[in-house]
Protein backbone atom coordinates (compact mmCIF):
# COMPACT_ATOMS: atom_id res chain seq x y z
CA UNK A 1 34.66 -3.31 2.51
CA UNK A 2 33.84 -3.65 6.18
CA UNK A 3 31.17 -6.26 7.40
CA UNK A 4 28.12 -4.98 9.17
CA UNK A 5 27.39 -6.70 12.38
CA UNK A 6 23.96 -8.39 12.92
CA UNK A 7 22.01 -6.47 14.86
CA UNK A 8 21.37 -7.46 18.88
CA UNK A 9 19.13 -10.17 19.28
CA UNK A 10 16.41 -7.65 21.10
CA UNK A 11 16.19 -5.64 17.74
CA UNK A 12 15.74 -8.76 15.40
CA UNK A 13 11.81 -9.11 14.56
CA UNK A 14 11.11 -11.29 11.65
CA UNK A 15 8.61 -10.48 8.27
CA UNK A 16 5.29 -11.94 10.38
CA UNK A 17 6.43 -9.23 13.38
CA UNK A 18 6.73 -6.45 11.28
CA UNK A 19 3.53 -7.20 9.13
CA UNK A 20 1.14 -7.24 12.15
CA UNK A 21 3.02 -3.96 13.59
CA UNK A 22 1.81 -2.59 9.84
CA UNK A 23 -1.40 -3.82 10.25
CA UNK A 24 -2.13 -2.93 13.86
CA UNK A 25 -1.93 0.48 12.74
CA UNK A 26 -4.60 0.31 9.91
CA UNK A 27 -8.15 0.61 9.26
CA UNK A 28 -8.39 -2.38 6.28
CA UNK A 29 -11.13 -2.15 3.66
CA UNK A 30 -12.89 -4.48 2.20
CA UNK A 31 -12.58 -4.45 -1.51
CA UNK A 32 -15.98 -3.55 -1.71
CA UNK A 33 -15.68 -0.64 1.27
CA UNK A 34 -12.42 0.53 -1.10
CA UNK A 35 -14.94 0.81 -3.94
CA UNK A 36 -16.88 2.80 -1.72
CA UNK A 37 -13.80 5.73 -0.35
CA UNK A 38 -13.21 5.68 -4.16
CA UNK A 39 -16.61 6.58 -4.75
CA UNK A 40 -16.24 9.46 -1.68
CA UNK A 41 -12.63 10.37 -3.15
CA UNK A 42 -9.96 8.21 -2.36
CA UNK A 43 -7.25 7.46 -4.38
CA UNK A 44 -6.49 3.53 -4.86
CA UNK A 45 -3.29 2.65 -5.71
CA UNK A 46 -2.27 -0.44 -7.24
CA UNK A 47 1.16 -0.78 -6.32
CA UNK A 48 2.14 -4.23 -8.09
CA UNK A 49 5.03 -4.23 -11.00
CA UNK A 50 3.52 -4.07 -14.89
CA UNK A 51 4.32 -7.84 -15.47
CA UNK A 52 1.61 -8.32 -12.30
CA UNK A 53 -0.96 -6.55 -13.45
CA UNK A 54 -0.74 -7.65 -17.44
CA UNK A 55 -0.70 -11.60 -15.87
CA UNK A 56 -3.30 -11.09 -13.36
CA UNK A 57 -5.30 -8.29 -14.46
CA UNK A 58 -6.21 -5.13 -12.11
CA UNK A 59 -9.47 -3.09 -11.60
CA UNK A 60 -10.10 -0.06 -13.22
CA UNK A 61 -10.02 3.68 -12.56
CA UNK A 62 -7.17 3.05 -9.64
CA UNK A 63 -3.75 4.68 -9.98
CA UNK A 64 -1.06 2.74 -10.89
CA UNK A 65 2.32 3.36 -8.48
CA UNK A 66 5.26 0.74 -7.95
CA UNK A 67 5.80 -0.32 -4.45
CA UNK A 68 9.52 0.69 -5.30
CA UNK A 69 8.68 4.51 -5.72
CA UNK A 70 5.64 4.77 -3.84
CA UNK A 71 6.71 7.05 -1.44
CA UNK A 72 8.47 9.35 -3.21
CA UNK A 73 5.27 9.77 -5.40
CA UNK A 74 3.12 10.56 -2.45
CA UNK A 75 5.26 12.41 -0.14
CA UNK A 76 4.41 16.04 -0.52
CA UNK A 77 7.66 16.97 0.60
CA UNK A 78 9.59 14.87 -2.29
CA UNK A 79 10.51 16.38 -5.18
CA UNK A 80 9.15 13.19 -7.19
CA UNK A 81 5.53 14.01 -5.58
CA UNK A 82 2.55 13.64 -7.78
CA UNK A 83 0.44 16.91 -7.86
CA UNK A 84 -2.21 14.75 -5.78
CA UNK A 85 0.11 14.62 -2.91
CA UNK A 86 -1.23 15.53 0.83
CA UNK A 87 -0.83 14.36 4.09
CA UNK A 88 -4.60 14.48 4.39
CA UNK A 89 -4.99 12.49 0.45
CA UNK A 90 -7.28 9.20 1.72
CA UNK A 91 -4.72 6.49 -0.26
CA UNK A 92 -5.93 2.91 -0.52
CA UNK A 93 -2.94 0.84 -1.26
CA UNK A 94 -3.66 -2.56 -3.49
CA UNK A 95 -1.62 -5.39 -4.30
CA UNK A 96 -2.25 -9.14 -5.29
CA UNK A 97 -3.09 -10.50 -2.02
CA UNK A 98 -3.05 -8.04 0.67
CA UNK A 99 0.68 -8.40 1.74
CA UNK A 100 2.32 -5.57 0.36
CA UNK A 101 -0.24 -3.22 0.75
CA UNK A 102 -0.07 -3.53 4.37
CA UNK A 103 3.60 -2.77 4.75
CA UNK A 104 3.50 -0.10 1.69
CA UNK A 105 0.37 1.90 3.95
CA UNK A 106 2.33 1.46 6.96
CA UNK A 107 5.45 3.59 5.65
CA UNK A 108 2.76 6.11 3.92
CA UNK A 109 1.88 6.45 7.34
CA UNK A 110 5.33 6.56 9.22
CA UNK A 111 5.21 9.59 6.21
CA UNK A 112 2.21 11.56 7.89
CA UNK A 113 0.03 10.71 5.36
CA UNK A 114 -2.50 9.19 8.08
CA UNK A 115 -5.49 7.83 6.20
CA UNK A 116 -3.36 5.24 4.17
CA UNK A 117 -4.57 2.14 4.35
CA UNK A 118 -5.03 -1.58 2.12
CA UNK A 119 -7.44 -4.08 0.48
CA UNK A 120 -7.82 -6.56 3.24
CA UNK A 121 -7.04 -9.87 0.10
CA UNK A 122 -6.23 -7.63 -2.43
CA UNK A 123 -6.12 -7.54 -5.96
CA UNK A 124 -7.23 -11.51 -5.41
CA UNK A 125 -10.00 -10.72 -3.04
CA UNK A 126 -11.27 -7.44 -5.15
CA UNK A 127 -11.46 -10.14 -8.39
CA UNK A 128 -13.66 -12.69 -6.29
CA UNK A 129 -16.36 -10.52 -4.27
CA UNK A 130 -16.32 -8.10 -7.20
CA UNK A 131 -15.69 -9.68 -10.13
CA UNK A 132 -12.97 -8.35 -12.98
């Protein structure tokens, strides 16, 4: 097996870099303004793993997707896609404090699917202005 070499210094960006270049890019919600584009027809997606949601709990009437096959679920061109699938589908990605979500929105984006965004807090935030 051959070693990879590290990358030029130039390219190297560290987690904080590439979380604000994910969140520069999207519109956050509120959970309360997520309850609302659910209300007008937007899909939220908890994306946190079973053990999560079963510790922590998790609102209701959201769809429940894995960060690990997130985009293959909502890439219309996959051949994993959920019939839901569009590049025009309003996605509201939620995880257990707003981390994930941001990154997991961004590459729904860098997918086409342009009105992905997160719960600004998530799951955490939702449970505290909202209640659970």
């Amino acid at each position: 097996m051959t070693a990879l070499a590290a990358p030029p210094l130039a390219r190297r960006r560290s987690i904080a870099d590439v979380l604000e270049d994910a969140r520069s890019r999207l519109d956050r919600l509120t959970p309360a303004q997520a309850v609302a584009a659910r209300a007008a027809g937007a899909v939220v997606v908890d994306i946190r793993p079973a053990a999560q949601r079963a510790v922590q709990g998790g609102p209701d009437d959201v769809l429940v997707i894995e960060r690990n096959v997130l985009e293959w679920r909502l890439d219309p061109q996959s051949d994993a896609a959920l019939p839901i699938a569009s590049y025009d589908l309003e996605v509201v990605v939620l995880c257990q404090e707003g981390f994930t979500s941001s990154l997991a929105a961004a590459a729904l984006q860098d997918l086409g699917i342009h009105r992905a965004t997160d719960v600004a807090g998530g799951w955490a935030a939702w449970r505290d202005e909202l209640g659970a």
